[in-house]
C-alpha atoms as a PDB file:
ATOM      1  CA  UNK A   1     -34.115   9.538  61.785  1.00  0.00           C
ATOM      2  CA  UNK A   2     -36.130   6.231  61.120  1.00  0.00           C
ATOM      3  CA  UNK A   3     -38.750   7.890  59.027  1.00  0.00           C
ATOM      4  CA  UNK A   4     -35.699   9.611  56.450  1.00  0.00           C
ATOM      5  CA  UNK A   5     -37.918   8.978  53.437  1.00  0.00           C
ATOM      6  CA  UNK A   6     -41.185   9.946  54.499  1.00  0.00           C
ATOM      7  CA  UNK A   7     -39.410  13.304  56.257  1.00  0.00           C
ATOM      8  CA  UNK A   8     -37.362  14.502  53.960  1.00  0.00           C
ATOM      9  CA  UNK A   9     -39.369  14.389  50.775  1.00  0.00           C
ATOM     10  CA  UNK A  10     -37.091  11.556  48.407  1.00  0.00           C
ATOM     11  CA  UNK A  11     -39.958   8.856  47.060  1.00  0.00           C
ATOM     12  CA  UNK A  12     -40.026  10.713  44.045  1.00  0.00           C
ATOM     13  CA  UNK A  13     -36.089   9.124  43.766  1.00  0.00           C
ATOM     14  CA  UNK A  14     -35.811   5.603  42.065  1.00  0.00           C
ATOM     15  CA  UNK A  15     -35.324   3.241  45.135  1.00  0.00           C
ATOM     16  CA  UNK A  16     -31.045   3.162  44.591  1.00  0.00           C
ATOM     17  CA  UNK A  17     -30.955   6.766  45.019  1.00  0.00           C
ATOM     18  CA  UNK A  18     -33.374   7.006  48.420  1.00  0.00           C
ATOM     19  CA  UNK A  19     -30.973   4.101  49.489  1.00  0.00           C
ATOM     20  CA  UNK A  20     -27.938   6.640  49.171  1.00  0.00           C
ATOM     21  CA  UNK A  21     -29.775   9.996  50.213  1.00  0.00           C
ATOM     22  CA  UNK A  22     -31.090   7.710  53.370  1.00  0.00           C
ATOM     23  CA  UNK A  23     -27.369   7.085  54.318  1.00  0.00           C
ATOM     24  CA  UNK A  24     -25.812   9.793  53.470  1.00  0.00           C
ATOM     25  CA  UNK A  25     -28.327  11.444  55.739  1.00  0.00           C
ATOM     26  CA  UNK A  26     -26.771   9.028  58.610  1.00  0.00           C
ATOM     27  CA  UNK A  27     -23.776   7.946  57.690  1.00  0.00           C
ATOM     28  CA  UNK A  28     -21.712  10.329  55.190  1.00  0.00           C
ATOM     29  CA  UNK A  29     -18.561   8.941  55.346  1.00  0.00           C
ATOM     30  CA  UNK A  30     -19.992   6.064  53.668  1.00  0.00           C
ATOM     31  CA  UNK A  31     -20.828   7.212  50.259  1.00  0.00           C
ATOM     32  CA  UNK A  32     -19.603   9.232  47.643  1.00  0.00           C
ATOM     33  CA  UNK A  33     -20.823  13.292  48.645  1.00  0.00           C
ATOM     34  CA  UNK A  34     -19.551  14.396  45.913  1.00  0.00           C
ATOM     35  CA  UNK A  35     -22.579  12.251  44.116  1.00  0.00           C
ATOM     36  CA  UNK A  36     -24.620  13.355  46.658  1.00  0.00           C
ATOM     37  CA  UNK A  37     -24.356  16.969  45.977  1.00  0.00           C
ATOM     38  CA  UNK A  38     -24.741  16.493  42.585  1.00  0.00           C
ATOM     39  CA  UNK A  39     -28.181  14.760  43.187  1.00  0.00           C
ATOM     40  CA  UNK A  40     -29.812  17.291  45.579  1.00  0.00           C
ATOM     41  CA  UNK A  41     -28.721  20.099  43.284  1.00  0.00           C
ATOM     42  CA  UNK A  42     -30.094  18.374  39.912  1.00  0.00           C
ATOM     43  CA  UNK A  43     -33.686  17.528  41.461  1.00  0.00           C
ATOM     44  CA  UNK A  44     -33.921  20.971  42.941  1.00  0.00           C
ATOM     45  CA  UNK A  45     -33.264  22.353  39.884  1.00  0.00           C
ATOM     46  CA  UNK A  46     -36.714  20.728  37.903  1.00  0.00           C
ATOM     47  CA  UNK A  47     -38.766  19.493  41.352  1.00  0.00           C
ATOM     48  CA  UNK A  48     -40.091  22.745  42.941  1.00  0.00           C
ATOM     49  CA  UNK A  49     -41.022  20.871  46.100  1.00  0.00           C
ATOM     50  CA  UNK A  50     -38.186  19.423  46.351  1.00  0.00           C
ATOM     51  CA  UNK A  51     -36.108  22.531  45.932  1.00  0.00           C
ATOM     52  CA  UNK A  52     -37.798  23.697  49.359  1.00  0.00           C
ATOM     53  CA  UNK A  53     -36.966  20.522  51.257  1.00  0.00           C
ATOM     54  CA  UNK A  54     -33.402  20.336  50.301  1.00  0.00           C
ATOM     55  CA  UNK A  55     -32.263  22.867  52.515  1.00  0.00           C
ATOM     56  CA  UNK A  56     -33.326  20.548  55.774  1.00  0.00           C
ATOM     57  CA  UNK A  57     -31.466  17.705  53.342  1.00  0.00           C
ATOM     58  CA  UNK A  58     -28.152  19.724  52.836  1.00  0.00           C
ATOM     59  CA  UNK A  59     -28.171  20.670  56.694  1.00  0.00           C
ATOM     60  CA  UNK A  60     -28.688  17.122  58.382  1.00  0.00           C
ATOM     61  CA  UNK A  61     -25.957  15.904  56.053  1.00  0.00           C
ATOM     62  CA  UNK A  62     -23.224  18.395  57.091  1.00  0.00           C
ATOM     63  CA  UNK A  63     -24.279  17.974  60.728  1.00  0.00           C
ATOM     64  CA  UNK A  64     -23.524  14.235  60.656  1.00  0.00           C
ATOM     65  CA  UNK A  65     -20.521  14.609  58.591  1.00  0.00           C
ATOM     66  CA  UNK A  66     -19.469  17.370  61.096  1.00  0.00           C
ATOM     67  CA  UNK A  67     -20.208  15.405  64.138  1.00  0.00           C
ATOM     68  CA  UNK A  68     -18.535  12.139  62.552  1.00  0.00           C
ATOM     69  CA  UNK A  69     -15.154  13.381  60.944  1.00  0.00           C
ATOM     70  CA  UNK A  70     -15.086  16.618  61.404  1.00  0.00           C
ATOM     71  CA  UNK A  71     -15.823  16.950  57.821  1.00  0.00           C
ATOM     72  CA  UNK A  72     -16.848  19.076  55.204  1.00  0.00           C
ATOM     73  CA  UNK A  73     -16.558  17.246  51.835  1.00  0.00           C
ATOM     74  CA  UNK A  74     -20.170  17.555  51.406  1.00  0.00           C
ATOM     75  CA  UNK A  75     -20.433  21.512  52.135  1.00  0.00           C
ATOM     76  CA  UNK A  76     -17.634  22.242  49.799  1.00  0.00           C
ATOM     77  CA  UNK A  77     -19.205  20.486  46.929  1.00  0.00           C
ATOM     78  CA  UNK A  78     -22.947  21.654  47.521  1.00  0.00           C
ATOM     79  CA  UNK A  79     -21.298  25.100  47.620  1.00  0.00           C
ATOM     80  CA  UNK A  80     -19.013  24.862  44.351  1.00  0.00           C
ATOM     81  CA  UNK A  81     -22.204  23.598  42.508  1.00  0.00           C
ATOM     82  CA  UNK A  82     -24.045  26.588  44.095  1.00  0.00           C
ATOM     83  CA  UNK A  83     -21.554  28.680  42.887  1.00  0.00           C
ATOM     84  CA  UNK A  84     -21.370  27.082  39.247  1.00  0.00           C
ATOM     85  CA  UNK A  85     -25.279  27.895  38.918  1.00  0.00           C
ATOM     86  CA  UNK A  86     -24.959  31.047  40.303  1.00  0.00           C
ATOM     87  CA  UNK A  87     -22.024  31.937  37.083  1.00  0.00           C
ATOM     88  CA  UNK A  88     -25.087  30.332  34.554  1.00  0.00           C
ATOM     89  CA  UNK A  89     -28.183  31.896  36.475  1.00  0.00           C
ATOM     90  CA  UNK A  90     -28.891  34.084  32.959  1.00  0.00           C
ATOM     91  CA  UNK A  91     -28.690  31.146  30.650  1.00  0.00           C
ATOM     92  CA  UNK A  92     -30.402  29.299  33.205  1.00  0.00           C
ATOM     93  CA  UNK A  93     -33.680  32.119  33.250  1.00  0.00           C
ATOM     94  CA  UNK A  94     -33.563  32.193  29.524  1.00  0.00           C
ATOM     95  CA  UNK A  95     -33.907  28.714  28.758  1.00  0.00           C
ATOM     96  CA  UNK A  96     -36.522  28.044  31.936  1.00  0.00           C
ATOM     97  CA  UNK A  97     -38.231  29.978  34.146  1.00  0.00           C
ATOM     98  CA  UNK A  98     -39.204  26.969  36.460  1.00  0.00           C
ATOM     99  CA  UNK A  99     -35.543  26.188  36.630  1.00  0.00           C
ATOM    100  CA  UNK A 100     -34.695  29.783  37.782  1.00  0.00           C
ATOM    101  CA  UNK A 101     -37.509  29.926  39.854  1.00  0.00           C
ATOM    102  CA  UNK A 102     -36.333  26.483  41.295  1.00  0.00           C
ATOM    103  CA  UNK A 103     -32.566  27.649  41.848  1.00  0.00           C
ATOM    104  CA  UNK A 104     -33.899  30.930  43.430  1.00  0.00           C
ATOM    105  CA  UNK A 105     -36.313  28.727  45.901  1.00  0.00           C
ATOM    106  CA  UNK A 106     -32.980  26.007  46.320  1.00  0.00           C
ATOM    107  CA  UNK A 107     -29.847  28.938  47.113  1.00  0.00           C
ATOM    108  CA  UNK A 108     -32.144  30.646  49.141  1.00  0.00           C
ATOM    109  CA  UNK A 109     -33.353  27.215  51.323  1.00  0.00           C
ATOM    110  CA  UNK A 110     -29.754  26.790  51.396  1.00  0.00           C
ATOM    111  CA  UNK A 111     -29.280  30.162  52.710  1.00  0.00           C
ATOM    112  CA  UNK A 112     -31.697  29.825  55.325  1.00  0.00           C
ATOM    113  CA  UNK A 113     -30.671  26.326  56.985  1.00  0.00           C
ATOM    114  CA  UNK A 114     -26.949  25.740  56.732  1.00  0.00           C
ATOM    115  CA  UNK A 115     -25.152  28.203  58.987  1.00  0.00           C
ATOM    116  CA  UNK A 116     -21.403  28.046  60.619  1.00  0.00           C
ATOM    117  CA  UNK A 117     -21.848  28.879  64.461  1.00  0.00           C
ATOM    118  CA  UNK A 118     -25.432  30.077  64.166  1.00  0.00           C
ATOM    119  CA  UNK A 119     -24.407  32.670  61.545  1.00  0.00           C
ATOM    120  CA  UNK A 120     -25.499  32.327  57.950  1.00  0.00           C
ATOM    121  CA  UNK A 121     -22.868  31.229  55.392  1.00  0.00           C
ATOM    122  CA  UNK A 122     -21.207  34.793  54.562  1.00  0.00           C
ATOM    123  CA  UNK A 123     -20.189  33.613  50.686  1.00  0.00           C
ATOM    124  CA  UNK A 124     -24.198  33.212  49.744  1.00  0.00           C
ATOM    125  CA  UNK A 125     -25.410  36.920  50.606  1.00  0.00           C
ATOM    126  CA  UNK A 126     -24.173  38.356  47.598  1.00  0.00           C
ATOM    127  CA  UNK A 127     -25.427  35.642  45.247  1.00  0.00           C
ATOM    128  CA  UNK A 128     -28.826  35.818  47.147  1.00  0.00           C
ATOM    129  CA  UNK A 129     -29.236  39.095  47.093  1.00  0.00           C
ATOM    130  CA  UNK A 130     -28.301  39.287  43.425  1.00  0.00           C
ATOM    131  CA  UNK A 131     -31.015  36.666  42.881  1.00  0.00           C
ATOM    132  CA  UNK A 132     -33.769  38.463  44.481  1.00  0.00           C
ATOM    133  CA  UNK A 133     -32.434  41.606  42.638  1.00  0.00           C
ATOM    134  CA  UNK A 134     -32.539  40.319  39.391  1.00  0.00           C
ATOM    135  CA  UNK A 135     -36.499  39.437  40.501  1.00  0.00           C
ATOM    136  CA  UNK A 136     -37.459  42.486  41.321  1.00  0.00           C
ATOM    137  CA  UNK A 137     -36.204  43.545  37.873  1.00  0.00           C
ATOM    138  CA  UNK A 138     -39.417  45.488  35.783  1.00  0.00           C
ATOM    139  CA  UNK A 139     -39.063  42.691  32.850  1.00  0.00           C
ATOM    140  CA  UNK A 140     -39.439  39.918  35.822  1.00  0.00           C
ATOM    141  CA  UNK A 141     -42.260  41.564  37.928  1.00  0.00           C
ATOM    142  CA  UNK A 142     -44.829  40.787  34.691  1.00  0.00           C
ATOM    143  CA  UNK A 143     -43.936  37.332  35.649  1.00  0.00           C
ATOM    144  CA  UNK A 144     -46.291  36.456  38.333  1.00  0.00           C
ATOM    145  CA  UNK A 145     -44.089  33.315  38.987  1.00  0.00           C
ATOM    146  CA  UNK A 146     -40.963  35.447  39.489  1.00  0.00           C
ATOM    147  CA  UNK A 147     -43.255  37.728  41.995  1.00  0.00           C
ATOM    148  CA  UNK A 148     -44.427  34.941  43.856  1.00  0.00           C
ATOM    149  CA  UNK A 149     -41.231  33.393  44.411  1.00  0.00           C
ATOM    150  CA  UNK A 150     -39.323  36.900  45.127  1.00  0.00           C
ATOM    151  CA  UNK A 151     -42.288  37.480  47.970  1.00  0.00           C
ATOM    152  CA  UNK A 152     -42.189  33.873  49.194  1.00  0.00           C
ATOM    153  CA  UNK A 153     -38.361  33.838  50.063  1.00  0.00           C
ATOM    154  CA  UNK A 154     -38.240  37.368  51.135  1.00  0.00           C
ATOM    155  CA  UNK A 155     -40.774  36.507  54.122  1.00  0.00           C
ATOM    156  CA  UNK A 156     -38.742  33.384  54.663  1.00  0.00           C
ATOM    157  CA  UNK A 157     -35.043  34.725  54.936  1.00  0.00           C
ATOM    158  CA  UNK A 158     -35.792  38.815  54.296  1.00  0.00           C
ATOM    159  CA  UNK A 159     -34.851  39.533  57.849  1.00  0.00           C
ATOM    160  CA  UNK A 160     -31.566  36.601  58.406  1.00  0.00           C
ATOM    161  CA  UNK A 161     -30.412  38.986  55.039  1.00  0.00           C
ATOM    162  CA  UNK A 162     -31.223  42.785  55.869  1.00  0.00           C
ATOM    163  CA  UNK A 163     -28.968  41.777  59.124  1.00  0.00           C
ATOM    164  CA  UNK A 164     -26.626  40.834  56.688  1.00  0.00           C
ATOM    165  CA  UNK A 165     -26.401  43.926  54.640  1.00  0.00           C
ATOM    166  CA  UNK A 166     -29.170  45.881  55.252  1.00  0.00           C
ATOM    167  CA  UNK A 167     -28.319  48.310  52.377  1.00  0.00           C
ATOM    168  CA  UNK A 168     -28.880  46.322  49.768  1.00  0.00           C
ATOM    169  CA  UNK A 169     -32.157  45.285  51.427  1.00  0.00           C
ATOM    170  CA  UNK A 170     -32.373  48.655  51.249  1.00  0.00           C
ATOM    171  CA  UNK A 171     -32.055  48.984  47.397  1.00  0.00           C
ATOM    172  CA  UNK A 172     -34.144  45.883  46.558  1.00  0.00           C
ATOM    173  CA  UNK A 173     -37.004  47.216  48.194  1.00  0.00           C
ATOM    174  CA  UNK A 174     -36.197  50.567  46.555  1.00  0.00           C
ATOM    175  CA  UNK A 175     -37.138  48.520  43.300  1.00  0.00           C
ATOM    176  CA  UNK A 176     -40.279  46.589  44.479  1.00  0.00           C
ATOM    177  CA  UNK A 177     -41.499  50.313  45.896  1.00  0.00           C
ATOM    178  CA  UNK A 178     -40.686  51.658  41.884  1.00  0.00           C
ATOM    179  CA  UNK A 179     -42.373  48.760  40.409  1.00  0.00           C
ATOM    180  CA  UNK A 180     -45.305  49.089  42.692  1.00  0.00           C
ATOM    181  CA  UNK A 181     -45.906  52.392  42.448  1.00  0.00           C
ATOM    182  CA  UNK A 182     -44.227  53.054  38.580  1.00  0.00           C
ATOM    183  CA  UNK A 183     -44.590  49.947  36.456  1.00  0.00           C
ATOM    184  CA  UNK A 184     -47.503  49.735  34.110  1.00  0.00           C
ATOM    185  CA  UNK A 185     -48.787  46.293  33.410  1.00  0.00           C
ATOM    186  CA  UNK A 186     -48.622  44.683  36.536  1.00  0.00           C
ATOM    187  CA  UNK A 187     -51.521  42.281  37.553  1.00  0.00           C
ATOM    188  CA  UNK A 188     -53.708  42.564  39.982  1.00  0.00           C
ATOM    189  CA  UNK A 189     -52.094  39.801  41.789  1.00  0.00           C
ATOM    190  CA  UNK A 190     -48.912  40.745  41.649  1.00  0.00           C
ATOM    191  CA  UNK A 191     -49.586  44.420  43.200  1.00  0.00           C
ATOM    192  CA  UNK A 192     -51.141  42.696  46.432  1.00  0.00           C
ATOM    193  CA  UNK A 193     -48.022  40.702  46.524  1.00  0.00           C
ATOM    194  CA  UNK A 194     -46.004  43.601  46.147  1.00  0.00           C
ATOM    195  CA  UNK A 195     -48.360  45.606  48.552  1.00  0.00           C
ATOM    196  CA  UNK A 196     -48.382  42.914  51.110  1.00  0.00           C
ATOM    197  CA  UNK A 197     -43.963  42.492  51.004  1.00  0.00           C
ATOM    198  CA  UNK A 198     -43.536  46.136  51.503  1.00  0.00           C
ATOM    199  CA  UNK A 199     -45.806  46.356  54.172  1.00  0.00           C
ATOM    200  CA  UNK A 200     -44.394  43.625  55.934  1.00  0.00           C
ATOM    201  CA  UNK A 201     -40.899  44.668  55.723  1.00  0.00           C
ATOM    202  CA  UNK A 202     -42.120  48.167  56.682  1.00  0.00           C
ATOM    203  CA  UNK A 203     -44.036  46.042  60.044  1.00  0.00           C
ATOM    204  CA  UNK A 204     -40.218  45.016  61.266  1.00  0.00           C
ATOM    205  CA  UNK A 205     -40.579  41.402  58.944  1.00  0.00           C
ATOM    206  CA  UNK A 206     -44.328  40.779  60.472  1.00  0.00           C
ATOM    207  CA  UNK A 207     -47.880  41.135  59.602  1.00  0.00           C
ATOM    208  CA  UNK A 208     -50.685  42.833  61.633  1.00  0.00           C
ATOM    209  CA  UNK A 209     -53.532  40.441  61.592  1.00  0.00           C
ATOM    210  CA  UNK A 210     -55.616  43.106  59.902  1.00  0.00           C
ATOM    211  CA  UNK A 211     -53.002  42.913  57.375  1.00  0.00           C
ATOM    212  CA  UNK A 212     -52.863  39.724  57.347  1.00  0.00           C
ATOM    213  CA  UNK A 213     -56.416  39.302  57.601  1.00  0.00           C
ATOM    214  CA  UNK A 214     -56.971  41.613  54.524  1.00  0.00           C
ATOM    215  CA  UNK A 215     -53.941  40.472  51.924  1.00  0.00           C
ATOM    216  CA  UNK A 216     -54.910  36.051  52.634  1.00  0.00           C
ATOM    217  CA  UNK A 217     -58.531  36.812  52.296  1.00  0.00           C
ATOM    218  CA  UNK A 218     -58.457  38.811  48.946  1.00  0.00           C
ATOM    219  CA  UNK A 219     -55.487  35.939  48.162  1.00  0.00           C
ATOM    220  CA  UNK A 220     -57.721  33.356  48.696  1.00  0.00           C
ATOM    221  CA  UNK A 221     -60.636  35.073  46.451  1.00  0.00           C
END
């Protein structure tokens, strides 16, 4: 792990906080976690890069901690954070959509990379799912940020979560199909989004290349 700063994203920290990210990352037991938490969770709440590089963060620090103490001081409090978001994710939207968009990107990272025995964590379906849910809402599809970040996680951790609970994969795409096909309003952008997530679930989670071919060319226009 000699290049910590450089791979995991924390210059943008003043230099006393890399110093405690960089050894928390190798040596838990020797700071405060609790501290720890608090900083990954409060970046990835206004740093929207950041938000998708915590998730590799979170994981490397629970392995260590794991592997040196067989603890999991640091899980628990990343997760009862998580969780006290989660309860303010409304107040959260209506004050910023960044910030929303930035938890969204964050719980879902989280999601994706910290898993007990190869399985995700069982506790953060629900609260995903209700995330992506409340996206796919018609008053959130006019926000092309909202759509962007609804399609971007869904091709990151769609298929981990229809394994999950495939029926209320099954109702979320229900709503993107509605809002495709129903909702006036919608830009141009945001219906090739749409267009391009339904067809990829609908491919088994992949893209032809035609497809793909087709919806990144007109993206890049």
């Amino acid at each position: 792990m000699e290049n910590s700063t450089e791979d995991y994203k924390i210059q943008s920290f003043d230099l006393d906080t890399q110093m405690l990210l960089k050894t928390a990352l190798k040596d838990p037991s020797a700071v405060n976690l609790e501290k720890v938490s608090t900083i990954i969770v409060d970046q990835s709440l206004k740093d929207q890069v950041f938000s998708k590089e915590a998730g590799r963060i979170c994981f490397t620090i629970v392995q260590t901690e794991a592997k040196q103490n067989n603890g999991n001081v640091f899980r628990r409090n990343l997760l009862n954070r998580l969780q006290q978001e989660f309860k303010d994710r409304k107040e959260t939207r209506e004050r910023s959509l960044q910030e929303w968009v930035c938890f969204v990107t964050f719980i879902c990272n989280i999601f994706d990379y910290l898993k007990v025995n190869n399985v995700p964590i069982m506790a953060l379906v629900n609260p995903v799912y209700d995330c992506l849910m409340r996206l796919a809402q018609p008053d959130a599809l006019v926000n092309e940020e909202e759509v962007d970040c609804l399609v971007l996680q869904l091709h990151r951790i769609g298929e981990q979560l229809e394994t999950m609970n495939s029926q209320r994969m099954d109702e979320l795409f229900f709503l993107l199909r509605d809002g495709f096909l129903l909702q006036e309003g919608l830009t141009s952008m945001t219906r090739l989004l749409l267009l391009e997530i339904l067809e990829f679930r609908a491919g088994g989670w992949l893209l032809s290349s035609t497809a793909h071919k087709y919806y990144y060319s007109e993206l890049a226009d």
